[in-house]
C-alpha atoms as a PDB file:
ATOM      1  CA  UNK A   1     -60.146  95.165  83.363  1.00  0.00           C
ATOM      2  CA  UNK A   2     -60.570  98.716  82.048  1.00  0.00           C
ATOM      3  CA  UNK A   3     -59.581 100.050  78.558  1.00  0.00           C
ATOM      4  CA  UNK A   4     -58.181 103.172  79.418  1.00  0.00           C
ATOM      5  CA  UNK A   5     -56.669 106.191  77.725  1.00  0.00           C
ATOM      6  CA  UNK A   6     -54.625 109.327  78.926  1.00  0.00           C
ATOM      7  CA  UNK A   7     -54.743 112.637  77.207  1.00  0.00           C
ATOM      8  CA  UNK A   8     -51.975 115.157  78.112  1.00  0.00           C
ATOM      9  CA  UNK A   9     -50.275 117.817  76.571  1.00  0.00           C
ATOM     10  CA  UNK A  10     -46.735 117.298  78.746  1.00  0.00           C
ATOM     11  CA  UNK A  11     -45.123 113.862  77.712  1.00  0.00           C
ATOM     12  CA  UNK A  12     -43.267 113.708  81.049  1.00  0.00           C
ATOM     13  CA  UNK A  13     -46.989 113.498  82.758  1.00  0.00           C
ATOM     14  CA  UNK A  14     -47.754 110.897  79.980  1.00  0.00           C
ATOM     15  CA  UNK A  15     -44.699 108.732  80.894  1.00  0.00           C
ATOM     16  CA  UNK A  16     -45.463 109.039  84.669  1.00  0.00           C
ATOM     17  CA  UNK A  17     -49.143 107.987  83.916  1.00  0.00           C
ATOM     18  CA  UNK A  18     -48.541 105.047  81.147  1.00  0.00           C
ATOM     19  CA  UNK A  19     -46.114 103.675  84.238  1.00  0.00           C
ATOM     20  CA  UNK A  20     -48.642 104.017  86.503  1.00  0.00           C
ATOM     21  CA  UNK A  21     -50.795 102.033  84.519  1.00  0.00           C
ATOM     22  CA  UNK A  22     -48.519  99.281  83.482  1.00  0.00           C
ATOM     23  CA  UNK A  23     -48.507  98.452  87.108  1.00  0.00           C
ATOM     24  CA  UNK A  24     -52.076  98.038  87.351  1.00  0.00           C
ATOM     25  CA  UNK A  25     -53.443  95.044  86.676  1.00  0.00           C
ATOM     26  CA  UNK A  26     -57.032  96.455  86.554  1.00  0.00           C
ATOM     27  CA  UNK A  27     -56.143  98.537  83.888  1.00  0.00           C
ATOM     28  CA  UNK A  28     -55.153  97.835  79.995  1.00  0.00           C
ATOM     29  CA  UNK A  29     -53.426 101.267  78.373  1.00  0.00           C
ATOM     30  CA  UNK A  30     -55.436 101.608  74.904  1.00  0.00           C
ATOM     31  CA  UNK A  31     -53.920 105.203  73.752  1.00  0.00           C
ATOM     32  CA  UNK A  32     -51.568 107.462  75.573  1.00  0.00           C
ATOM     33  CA  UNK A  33     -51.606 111.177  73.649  1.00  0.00           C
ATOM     34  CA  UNK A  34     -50.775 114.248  73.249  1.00  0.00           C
ATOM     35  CA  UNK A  35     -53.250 114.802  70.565  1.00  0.00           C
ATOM     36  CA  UNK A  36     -56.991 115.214  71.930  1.00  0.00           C
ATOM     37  CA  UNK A  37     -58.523 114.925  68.571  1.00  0.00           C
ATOM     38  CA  UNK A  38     -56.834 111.325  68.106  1.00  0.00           C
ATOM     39  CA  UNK A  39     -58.399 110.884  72.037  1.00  0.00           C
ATOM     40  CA  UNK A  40     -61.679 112.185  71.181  1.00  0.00           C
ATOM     41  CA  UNK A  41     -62.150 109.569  68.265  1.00  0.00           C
ATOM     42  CA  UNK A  42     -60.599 106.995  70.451  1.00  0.00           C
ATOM     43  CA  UNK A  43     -63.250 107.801  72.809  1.00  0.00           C
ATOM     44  CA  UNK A  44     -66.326 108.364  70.294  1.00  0.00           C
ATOM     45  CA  UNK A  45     -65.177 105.114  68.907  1.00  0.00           C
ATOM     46  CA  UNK A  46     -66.145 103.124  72.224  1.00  0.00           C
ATOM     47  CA  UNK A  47     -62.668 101.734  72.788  1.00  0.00           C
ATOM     48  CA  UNK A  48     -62.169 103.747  76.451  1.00  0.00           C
ATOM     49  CA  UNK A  49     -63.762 102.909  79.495  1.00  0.00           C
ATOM     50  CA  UNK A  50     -61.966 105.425  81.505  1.00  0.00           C
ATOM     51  CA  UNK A  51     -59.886 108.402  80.371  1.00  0.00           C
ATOM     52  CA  UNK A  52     -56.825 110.215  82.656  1.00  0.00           C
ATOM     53  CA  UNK A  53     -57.748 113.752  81.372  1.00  0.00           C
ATOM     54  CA  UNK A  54     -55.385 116.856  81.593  1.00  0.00           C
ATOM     55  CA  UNK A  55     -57.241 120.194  81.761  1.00  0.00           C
ATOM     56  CA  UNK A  56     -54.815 123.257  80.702  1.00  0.00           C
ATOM     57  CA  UNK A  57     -54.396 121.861  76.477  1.00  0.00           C
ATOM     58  CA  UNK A  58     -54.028 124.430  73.718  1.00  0.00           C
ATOM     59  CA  UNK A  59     -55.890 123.396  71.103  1.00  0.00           C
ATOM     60  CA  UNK A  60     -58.841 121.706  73.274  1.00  0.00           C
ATOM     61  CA  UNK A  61     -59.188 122.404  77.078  1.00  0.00           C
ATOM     62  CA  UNK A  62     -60.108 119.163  79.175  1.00  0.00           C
ATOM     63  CA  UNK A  63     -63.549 121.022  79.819  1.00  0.00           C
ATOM     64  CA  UNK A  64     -64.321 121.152  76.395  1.00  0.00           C
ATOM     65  CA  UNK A  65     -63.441 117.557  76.024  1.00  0.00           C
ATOM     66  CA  UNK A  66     -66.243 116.779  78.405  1.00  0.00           C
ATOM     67  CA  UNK A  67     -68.471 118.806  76.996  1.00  0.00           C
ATOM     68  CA  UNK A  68     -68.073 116.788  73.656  1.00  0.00           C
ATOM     69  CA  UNK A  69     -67.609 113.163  75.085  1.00  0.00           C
ATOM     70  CA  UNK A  70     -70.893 113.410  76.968  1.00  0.00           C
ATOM     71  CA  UNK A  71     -70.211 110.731  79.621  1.00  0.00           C
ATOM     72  CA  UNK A  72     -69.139 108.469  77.023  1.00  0.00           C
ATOM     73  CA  UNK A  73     -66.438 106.678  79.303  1.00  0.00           C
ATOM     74  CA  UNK A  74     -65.752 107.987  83.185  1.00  0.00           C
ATOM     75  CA  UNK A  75     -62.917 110.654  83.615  1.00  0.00           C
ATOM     76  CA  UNK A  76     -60.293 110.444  86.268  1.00  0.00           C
ATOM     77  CA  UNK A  77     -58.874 115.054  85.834  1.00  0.00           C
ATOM     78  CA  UNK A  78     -54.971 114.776  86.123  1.00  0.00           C
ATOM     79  CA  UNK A  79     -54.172 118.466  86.409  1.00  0.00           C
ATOM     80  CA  UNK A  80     -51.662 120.865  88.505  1.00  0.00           C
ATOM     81  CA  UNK A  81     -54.756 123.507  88.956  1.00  0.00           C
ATOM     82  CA  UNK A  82     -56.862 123.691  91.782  1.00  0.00           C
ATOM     83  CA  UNK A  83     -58.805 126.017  90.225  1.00  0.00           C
ATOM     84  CA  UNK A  84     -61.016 123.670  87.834  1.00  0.00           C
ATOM     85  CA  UNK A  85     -62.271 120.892  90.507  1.00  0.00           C
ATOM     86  CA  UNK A  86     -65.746 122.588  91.423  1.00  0.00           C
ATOM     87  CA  UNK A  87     -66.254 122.745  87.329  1.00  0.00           C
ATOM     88  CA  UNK A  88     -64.887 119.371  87.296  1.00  0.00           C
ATOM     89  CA  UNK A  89     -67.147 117.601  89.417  1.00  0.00           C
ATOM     90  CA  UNK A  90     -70.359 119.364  87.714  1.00  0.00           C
ATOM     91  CA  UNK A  91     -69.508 117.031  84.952  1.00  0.00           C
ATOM     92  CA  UNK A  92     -69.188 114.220  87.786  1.00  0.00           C
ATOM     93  CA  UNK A  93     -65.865 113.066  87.613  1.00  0.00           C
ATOM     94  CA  UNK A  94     -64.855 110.190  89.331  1.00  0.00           C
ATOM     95  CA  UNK A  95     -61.645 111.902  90.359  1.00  0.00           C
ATOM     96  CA  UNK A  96     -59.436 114.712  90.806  1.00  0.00           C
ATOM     97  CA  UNK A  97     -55.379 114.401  91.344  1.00  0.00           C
ATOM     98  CA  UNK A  98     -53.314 117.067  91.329  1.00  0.00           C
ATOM     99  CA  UNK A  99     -49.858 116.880  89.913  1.00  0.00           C
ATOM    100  CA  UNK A 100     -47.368 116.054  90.886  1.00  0.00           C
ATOM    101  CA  UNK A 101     -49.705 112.466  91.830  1.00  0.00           C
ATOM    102  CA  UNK A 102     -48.193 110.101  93.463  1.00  0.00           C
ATOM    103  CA  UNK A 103     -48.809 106.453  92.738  1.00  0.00           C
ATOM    104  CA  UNK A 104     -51.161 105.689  95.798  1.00  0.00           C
ATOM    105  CA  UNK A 105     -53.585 108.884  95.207  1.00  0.00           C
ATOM    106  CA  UNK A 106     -53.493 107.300  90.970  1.00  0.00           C
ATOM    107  CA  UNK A 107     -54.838 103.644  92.587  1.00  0.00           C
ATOM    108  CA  UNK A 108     -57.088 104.876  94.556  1.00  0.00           C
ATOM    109  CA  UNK A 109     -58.633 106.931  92.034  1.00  0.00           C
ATOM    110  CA  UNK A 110     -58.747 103.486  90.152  1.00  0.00           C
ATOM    111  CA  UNK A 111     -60.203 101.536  92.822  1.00  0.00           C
ATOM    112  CA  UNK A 112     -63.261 104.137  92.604  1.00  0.00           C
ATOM    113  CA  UNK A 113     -63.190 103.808  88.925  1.00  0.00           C
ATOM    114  CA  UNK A 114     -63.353 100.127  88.939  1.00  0.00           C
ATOM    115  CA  UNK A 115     -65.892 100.212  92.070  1.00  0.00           C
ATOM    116  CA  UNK A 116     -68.482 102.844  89.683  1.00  0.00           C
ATOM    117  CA  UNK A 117     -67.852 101.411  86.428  1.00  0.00           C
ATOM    118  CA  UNK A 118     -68.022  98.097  86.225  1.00  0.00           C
ATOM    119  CA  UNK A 119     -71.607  98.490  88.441  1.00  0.00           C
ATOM    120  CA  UNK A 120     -73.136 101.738  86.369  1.00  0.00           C
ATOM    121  CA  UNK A 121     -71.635 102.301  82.569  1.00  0.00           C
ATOM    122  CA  UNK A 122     -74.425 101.041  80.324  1.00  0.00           C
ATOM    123  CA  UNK A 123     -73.190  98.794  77.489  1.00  0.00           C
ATOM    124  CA  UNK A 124     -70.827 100.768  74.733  1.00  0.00           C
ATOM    125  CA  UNK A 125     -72.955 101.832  71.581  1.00  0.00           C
ATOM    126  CA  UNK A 126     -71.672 103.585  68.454  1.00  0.00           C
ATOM    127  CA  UNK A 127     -72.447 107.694  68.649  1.00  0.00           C
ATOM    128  CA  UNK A 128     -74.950 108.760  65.568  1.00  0.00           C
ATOM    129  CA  UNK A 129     -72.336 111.542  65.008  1.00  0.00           C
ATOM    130  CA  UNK A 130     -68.944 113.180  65.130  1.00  0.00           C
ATOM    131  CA  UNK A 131     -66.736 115.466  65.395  1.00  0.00           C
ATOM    132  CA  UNK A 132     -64.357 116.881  62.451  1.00  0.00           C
ATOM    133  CA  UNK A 133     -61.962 119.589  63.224  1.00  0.00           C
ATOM    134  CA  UNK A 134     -61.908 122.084  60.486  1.00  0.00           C
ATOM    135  CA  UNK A 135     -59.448 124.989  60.750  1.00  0.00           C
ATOM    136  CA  UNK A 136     -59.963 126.354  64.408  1.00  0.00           C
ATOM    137  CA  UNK A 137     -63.361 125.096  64.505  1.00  0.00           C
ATOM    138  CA  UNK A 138     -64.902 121.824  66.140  1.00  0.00           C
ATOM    139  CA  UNK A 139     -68.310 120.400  63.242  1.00  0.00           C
ATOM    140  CA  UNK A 140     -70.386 118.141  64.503  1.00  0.00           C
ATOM    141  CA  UNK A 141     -71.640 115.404  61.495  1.00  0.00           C
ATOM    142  CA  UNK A 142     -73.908 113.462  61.777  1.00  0.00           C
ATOM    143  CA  UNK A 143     -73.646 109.848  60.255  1.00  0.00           C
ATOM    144  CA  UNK A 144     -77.122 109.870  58.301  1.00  0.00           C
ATOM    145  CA  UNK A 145     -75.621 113.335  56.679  1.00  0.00           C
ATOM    146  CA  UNK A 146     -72.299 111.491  55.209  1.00  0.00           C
ATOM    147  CA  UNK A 147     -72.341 110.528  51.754  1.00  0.00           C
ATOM    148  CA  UNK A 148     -68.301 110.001  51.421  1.00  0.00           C
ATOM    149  CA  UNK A 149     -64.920 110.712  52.346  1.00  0.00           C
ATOM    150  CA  UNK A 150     -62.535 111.584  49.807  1.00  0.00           C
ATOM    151  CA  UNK A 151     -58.633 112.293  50.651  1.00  0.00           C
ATOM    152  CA  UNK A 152     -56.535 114.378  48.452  1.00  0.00           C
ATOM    153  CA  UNK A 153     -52.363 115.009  49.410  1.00  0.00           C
ATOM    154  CA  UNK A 154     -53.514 115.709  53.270  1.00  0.00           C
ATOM    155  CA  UNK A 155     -56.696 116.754  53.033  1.00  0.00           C
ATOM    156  CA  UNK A 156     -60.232 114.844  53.817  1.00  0.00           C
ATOM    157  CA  UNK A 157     -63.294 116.406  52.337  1.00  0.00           C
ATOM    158  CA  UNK A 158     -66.573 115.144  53.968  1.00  0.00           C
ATOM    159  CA  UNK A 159     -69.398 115.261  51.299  1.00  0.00           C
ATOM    160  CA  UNK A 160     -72.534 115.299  53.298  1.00  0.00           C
ATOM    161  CA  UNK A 161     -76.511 116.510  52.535  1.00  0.00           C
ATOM    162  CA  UNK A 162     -75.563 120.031  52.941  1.00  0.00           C
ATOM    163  CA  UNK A 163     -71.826 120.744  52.807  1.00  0.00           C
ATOM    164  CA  UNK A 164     -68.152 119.990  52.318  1.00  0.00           C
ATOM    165  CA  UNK A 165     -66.419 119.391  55.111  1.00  0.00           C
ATOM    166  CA  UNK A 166     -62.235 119.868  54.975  1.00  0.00           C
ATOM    167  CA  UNK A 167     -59.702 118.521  57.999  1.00  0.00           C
ATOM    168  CA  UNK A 168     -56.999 117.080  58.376  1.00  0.00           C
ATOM    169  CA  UNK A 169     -57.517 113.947  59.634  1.00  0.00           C
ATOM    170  CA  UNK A 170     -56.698 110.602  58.335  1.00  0.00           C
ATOM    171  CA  UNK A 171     -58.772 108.445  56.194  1.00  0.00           C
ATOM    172  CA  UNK A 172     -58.029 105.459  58.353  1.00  0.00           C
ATOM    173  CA  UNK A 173     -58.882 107.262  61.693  1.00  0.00           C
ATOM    174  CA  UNK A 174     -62.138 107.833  60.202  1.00  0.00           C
ATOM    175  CA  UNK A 175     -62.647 103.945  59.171  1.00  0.00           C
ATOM    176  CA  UNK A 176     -61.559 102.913  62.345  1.00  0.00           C
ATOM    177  CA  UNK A 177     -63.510 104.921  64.207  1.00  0.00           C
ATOM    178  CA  UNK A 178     -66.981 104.997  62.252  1.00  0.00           C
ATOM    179  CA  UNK A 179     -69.241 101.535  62.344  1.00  0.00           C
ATOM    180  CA  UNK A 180     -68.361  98.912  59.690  1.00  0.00           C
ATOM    181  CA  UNK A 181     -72.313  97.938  58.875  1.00  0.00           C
ATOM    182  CA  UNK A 182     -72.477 101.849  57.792  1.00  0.00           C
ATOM    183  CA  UNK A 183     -69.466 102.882  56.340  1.00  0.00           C
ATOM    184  CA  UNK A 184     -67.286 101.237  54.039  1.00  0.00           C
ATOM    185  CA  UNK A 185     -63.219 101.185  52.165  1.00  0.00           C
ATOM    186  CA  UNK A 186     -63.347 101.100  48.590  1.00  0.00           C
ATOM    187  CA  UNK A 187     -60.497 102.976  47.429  1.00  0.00           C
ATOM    188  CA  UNK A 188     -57.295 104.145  49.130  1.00  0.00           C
ATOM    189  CA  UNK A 189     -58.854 107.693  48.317  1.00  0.00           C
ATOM    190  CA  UNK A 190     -62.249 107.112  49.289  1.00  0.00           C
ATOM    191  CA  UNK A 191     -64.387 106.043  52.230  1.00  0.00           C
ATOM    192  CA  UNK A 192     -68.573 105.759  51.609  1.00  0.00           C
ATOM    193  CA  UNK A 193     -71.392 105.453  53.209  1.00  0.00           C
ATOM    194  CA  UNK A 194     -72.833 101.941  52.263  1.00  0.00           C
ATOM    195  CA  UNK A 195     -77.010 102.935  52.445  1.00  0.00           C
ATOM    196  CA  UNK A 196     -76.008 105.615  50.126  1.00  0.00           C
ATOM    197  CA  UNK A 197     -75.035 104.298  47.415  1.00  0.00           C
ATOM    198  CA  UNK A 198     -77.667 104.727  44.051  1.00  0.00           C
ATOM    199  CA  UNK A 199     -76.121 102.178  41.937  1.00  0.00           C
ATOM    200  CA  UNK A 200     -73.258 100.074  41.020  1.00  0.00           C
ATOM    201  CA  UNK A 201     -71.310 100.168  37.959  1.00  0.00           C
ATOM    202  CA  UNK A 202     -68.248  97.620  36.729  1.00  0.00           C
ATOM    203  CA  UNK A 203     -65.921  99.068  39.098  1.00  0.00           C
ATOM    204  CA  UNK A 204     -67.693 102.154  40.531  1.00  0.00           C
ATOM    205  CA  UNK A 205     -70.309 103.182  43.011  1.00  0.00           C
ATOM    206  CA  UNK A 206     -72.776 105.928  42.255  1.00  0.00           C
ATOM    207  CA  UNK A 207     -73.283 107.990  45.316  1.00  0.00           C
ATOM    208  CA  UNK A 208     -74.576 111.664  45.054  1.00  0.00           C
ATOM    209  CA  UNK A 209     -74.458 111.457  41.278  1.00  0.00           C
ATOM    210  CA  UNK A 210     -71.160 111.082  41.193  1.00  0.00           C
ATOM    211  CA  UNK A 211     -68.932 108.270  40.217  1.00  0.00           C
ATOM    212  CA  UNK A 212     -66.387 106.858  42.877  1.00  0.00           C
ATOM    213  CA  UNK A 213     -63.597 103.807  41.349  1.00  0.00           C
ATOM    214  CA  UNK A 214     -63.463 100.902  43.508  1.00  0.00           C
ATOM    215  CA  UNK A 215     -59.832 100.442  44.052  1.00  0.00           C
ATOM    216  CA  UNK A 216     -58.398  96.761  43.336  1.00  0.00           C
ATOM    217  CA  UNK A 217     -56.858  96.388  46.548  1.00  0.00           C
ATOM    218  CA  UNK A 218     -60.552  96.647  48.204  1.00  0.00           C
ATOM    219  CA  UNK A 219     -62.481  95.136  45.441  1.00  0.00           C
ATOM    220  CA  UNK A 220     -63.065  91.694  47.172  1.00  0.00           C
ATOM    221  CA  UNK A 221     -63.848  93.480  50.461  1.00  0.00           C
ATOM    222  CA  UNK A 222     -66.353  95.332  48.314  1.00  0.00           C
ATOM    223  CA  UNK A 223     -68.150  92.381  46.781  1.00  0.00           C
ATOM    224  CA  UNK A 224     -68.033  90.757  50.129  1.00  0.00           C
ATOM    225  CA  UNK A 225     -69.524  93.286  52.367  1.00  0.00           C
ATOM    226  CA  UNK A 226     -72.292  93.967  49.587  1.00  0.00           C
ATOM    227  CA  UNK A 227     -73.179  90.579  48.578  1.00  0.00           C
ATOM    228  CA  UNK A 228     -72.250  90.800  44.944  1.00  0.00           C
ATOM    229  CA  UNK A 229     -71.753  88.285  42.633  1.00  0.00           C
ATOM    230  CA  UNK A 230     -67.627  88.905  40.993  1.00  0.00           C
END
């Protein structure tokens, strides 16, 4: 069975699709989305074998999706342009439907998927890095650079070596997406990286020189995951 994932910005195509999939057997429907930044950390995360990938999007173009994934899971292009396969296949696609697609084009695509996949993806592996959207722009961190997260109202900062990263993302996307042996919850506001922390204090962690409370909520998670003594 393949984890998949569709990205689309028309939620009639999305409801065609997630159908499509619910009658495949070979298939298990991990995140259907109109959002590709919620795709894109779906994907980074390791959780997507195979993505059904729209082209024309406003705020990221299916292109630039590739671009950023970097053959992290195949890509099936769902897409009413012609105009995009030759550019489509440079990033060797396993497939290209054109809308409207019916449901015998969609399984066959899947029967190549299954047939290349499950014979040439290399085991899953965490990324080093990621991507943060900040205003109109697309930052890639990497994970050695992070000291903490920090949410405020709607707002995440990203302290890291050499800036301070704003977006709007979620605290919990970024926990669920980054590796638990690196990163770690201690406070509904706050979200560190474990190898750098300088000290520990009572209730707070000294990162950066700066003080960070461990919340009570996530103080036995704390203790646990660092081998402390209560």
């Amino acid at each position: 069975m393949l984890k998949c994932c569709i990205l689309d910005d028309e939620p009639l195509a999305i409801k065609l699709l997630s159908g499509y999939v619910a009658k495949t057997p070979l298939l298990e429907l991990t995140l259907a989305t109109t959002d590709p930044f919620k795709a894109l950390a779906t994907v980074q995360s390791g959780e997507v074998d195979l993505i059904l990938l729209d082209i024309q999007m406003p705020e990221l173009t299916g292109i630039q999706f590739m671009k950023i994934i970097e053959n992290k899971c195949g890509v099936i292009i769902t897409t009413a342009y012609k105009d995009y396969a030759l550019q489509g296949f440079e990033f060797d696609v396993i497939d290209y439907l054109l809308k409207p697609i019916s449901f015998e084009k969609f399984h066959a695509a899947i029967q190549k998927a299954t047939q290349r996949l499950n014979t040439q993806l290399p085991p899953k592996e965490y990324n080093h890095y990621l991507f943060v959207k900040s205003e109109h722009r697309l930052i890639k961190v990497n994970f050695d650079e992070i000291f903490y997260f920090e949410s405020f109202r709607d707002y995440i900062t990203i302290h890291t070596t050499s800036d301070k990263i704003m977006t709007l993302q979620s605290l919990r996307s970024f926990e669920e997406t980054l590796p638990s042996d690196k990163f770690l919850r201690i406070h509904k506001s706050h979200l560190i990286a474990i190898d750098k922390i300088s000290a520990i204090e009572n209730n707070r962690i000294l990162i950066n020189n700066t003080f960070l409370p461990i919340g009570e909520v996530y103080r036995d998670q704390v203790f646990t995951k660092l081998q402390l003594k209560k």
